[in-house]
Protein backbone atom coordinates (compact mmCIF):
# COMPACT_ATOMS: atom_id res chain seq x y z
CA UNK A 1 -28.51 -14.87 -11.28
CA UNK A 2 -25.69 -12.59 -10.10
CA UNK A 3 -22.30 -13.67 -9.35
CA UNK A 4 -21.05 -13.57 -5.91
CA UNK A 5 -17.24 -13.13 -5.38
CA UNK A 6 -15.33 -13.23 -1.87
CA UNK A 7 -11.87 -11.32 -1.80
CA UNK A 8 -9.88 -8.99 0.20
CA UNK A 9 -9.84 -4.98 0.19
CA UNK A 10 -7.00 -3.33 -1.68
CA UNK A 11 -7.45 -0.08 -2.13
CA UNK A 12 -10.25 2.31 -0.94
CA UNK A 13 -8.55 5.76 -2.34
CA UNK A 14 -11.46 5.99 -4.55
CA UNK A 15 -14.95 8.20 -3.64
CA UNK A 16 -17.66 5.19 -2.86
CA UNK A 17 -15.29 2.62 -4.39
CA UNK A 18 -13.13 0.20 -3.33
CA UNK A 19 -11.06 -1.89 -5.46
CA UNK A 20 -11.38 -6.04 -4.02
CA UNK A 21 -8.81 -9.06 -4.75
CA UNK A 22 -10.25 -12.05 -5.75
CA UNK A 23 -8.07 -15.24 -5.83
CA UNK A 24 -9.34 -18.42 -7.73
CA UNK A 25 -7.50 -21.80 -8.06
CA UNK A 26 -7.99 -23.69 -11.50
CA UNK A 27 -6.37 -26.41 -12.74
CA UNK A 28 -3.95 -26.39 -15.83
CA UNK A 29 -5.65 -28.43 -18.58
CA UNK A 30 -1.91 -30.25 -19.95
CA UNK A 31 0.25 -30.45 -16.71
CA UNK A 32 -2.88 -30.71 -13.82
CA UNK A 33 -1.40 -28.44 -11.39
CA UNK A 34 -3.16 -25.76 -9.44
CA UNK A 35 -2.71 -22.15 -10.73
CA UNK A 36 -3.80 -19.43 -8.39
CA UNK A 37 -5.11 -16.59 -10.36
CA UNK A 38 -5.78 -13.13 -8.68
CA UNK A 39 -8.32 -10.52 -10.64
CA UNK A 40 -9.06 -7.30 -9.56
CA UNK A 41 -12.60 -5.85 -9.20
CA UNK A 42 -14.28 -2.61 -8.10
CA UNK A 43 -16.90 -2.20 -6.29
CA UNK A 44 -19.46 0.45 -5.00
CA UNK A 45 -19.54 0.87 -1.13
CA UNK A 46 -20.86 3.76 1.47
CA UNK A 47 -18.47 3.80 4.21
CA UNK A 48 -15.32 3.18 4.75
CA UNK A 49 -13.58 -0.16 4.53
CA UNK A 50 -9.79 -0.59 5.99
CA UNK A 51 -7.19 -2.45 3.32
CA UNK A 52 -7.01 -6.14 4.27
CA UNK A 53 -11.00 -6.94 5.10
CA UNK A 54 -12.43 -9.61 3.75
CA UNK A 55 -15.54 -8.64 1.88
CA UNK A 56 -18.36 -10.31 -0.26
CA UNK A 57 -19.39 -8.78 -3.17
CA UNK A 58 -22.40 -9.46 -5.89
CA UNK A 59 -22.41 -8.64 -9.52
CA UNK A 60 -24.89 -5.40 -10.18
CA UNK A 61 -26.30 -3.41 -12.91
CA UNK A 62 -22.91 -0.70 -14.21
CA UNK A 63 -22.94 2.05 -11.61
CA UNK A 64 -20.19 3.55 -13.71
CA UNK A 65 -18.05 2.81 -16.68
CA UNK A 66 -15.80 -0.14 -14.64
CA UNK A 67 -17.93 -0.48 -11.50
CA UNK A 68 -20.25 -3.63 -11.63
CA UNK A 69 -19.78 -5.00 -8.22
CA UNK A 70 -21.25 -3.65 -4.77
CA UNK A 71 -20.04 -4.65 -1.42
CA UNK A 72 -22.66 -7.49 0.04
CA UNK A 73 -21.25 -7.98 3.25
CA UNK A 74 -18.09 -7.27 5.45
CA UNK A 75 -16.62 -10.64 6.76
CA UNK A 76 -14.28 -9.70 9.24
């Protein structure tokens, strides 16, 4: 089953790529306080997409050597 991520646009300089931010809150094992970690991920899309929309993306076969991701939907 594919994963499906939901983050925000960062950059879209690339050809068919756009590069998505994708925040996750986990909770440190010792002192049990929320961490908010931020990973970056890019993924293959048509058009064009402004910096700042949310998007959802879904885990594909490699389109390239770092893309793995395409753009699912546009939330905004």
């Amino acid at each position: 089953m594919p994963q499906v991520k939901f983050g925000t646009v960062k950059s879209n300089k690339m050809k068919n790529t756009v590069v998505v931010s994708v925040n996750t809150k986990i909770k440190h094992p010792f002192y049990k306080k929320l961490i908010n970690k931020t990973a970056k991920y890019k993924a293959h899309y048509e058009g064009e997409l402004p910096v700042g929309k949310k998007v959802k993306i879904i885990e594909t076969k490699p389109m390239s050597k770092d893309v793995h991701f395409k753009v699912e939907e546009v939330l905004d």
